[in-house]
N, C-alpha and C. Protein backbone atom coordinates (compact mmCIF):
# COMPACT_ATOMS: atom_id res chain seq x y z
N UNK A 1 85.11 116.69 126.76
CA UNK A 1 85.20 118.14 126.76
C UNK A 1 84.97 118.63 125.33
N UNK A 2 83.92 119.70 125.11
CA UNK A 2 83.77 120.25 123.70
C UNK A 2 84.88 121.04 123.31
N UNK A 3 84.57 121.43 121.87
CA UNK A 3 85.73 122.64 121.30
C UNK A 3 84.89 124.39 121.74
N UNK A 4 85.35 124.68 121.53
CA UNK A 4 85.39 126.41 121.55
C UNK A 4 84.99 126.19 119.92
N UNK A 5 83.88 127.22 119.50
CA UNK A 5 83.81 127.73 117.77
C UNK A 5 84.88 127.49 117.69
N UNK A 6 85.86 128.43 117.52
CA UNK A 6 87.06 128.70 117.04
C UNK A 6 88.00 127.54 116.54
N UNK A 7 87.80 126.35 117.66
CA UNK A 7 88.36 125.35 117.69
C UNK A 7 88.31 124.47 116.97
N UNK A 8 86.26 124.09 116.76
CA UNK A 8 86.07 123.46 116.07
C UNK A 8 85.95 123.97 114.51
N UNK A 9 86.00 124.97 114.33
CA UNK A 9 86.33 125.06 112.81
C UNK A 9 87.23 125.44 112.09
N UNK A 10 88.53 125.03 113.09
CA UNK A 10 89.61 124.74 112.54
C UNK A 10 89.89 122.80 112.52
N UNK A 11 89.15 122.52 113.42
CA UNK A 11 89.23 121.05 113.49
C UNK A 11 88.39 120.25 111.94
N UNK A 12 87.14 121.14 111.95
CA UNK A 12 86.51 120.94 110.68
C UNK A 12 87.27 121.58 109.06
N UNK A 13 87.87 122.06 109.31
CA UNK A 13 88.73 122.63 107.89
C UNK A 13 90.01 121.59 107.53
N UNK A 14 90.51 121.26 108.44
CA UNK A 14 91.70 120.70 108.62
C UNK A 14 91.58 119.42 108.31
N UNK A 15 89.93 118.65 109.05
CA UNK A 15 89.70 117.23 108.55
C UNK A 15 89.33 116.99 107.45
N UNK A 16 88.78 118.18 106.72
CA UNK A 16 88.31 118.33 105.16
C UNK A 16 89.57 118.35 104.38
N UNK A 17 90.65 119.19 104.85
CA UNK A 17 91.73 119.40 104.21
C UNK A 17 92.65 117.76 103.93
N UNK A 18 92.10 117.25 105.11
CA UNK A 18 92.97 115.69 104.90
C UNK A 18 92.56 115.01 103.95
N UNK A 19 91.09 114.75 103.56
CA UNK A 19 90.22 114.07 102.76
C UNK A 19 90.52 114.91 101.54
N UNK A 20 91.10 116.32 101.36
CA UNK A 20 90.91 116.76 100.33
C UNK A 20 92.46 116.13 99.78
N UNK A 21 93.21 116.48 100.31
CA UNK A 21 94.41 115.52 99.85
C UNK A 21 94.99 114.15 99.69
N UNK A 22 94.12 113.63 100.31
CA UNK A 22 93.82 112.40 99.47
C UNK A 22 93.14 111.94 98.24
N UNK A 23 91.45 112.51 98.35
CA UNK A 23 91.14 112.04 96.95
C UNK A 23 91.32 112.91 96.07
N UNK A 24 92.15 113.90 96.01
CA UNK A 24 91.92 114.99 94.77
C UNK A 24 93.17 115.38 94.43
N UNK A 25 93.72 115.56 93.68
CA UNK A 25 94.94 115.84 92.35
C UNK A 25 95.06 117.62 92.87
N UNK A 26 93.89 117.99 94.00
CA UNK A 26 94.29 119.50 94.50
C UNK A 26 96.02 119.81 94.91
N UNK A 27 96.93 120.82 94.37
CA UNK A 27 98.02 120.96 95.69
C UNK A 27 97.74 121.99 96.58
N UNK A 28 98.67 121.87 97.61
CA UNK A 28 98.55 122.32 98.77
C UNK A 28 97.81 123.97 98.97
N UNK A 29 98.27 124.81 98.13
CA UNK A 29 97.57 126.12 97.67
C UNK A 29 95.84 126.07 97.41
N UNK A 30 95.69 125.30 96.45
CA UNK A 30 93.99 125.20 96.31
C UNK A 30 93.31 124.29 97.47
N UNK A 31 94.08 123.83 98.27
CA UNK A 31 93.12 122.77 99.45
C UNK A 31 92.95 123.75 100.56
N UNK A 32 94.30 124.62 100.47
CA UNK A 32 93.95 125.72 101.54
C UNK A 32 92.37 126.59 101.56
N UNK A 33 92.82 127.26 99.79
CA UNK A 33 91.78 127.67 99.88
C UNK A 33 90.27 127.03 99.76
N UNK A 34 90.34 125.93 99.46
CA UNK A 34 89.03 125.40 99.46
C UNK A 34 88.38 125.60 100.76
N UNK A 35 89.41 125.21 101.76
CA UNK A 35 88.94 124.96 103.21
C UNK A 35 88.63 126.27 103.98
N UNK A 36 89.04 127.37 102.81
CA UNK A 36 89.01 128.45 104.23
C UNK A 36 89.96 129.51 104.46
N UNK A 37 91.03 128.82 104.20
CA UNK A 37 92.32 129.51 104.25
C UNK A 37 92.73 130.25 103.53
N UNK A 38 93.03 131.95 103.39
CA UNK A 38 93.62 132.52 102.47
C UNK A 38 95.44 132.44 101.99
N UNK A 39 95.70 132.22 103.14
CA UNK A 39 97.17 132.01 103.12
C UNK A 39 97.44 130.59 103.34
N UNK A 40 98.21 130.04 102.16
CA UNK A 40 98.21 128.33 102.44
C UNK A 40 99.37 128.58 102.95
N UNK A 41 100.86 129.15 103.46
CA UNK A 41 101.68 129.24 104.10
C UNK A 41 100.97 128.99 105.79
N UNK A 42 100.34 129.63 106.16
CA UNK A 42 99.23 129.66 107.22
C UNK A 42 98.75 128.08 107.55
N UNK A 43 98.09 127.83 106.38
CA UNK A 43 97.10 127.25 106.41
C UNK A 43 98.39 125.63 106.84
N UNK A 44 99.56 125.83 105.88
CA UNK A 44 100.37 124.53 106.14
C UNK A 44 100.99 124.09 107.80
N UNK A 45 101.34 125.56 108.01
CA UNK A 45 101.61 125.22 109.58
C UNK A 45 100.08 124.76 110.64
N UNK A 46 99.42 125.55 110.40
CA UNK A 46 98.31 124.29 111.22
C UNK A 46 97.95 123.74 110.90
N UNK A 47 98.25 123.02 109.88
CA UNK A 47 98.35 121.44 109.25
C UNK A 47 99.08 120.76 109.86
N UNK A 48 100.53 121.49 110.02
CA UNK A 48 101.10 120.81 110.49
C UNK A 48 101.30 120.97 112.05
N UNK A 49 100.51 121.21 112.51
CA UNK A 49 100.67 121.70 113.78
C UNK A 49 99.31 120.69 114.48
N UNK A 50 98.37 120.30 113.13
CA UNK A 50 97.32 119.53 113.78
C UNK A 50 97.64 118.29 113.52
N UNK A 51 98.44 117.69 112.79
CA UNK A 51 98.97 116.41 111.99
C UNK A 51 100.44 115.86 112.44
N UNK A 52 101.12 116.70 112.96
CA UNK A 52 102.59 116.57 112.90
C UNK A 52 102.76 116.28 111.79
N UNK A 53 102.49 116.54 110.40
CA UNK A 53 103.53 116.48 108.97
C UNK A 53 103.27 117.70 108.49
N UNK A 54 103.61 118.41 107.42
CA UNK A 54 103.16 119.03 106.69
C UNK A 54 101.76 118.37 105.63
N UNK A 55 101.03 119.32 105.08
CA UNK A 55 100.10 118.95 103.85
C UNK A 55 100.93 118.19 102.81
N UNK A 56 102.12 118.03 102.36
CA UNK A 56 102.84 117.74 101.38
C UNK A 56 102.82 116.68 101.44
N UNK A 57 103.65 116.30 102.48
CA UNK A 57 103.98 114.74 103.63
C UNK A 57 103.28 114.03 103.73
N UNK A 58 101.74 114.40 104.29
CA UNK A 58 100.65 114.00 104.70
C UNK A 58 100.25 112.97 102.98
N UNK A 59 100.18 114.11 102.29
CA UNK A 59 99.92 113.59 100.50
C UNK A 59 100.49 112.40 100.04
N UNK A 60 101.72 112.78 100.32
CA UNK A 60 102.73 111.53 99.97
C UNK A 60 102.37 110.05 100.65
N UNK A 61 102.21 110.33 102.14
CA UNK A 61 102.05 109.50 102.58
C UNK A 61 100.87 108.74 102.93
N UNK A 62 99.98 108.92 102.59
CA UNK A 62 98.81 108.49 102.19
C UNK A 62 98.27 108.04 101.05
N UNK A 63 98.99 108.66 99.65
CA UNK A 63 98.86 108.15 98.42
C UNK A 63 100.45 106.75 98.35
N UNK A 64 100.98 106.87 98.77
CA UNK A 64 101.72 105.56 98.83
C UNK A 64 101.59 104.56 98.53
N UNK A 65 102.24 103.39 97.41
CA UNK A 65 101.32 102.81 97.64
C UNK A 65 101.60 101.13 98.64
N UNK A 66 100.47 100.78 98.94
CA UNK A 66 100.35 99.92 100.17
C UNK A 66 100.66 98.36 99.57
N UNK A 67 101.66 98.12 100.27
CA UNK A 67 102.12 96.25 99.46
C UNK A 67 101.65 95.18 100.73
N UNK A 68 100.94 94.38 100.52
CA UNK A 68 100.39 93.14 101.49
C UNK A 68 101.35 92.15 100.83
N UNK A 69 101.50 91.91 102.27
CA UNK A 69 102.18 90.27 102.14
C UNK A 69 101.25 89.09 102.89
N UNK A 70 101.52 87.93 101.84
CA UNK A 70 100.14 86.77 102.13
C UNK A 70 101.28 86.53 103.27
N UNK A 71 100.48 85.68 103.85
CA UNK A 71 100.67 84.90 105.12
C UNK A 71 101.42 83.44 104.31
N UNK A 72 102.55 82.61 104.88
CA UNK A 72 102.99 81.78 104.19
C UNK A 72 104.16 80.99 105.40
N UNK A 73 104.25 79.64 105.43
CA UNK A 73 104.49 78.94 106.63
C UNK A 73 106.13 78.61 106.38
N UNK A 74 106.63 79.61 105.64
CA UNK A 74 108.27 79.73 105.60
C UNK A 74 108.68 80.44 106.57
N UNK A 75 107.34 81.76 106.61
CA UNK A 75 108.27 83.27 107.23
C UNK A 75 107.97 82.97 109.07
N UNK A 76 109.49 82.98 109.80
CA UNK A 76 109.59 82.81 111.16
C UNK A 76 108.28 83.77 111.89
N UNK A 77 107.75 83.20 112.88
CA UNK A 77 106.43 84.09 113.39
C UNK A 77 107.42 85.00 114.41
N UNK A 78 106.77 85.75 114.50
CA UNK A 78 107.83 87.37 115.20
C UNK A 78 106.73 87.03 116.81
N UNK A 79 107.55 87.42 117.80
CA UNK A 79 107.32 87.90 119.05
C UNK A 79 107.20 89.10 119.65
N UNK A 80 106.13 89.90 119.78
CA UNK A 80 106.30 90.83 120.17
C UNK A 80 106.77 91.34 121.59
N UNK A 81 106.75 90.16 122.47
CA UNK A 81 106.92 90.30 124.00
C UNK A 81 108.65 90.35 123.86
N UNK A 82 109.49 89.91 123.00
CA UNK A 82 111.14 89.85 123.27
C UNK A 82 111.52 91.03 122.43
N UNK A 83 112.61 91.26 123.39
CA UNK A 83 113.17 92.71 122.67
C UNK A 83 114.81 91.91 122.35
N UNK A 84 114.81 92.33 120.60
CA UNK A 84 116.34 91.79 120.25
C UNK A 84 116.92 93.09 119.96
């Protein structure tokens, strides 16, 4: 099923807005307006209304940073089929 205009260019502002808060040092006020939005109060609730987080949240949690653990024949292998 397609979007409605309307739909999709809020779908297109919003996916820009994600990418914009990730790679860019922008806050939440200038990503609004980059995308479109005059009111970033506005602009945060259908952020968060398209994301379930806020723009803030979203930031945080994506710039995070990400720790890998090697694989190593100490750590017990987990089951996902048993519930403890």
């Amino acid at each position: 099923m397609g979007y409605s205009p309307h739909a999709y260019l809020i779908k297109v502002r919003l996916e820009r807005a994600k990418e914009l808060l990730i790679t860019t040092s922008f806050n939440v006020s200038e990503i609004s307006f980059a995308v479109g939005y005059e009111n970033p109060l506005y602009f945060s609730r259908m952020f968060k209304k398209y994301t379930g987080v806020s723009p803030a949240n979203y930031k945080k949690q994506m710039s995070a940073p990400v720790i890998f653990v090697e694989e190593h024949d100490n750590y017990p292998e987990f089951n996902f089929d048993t519930e403890e």
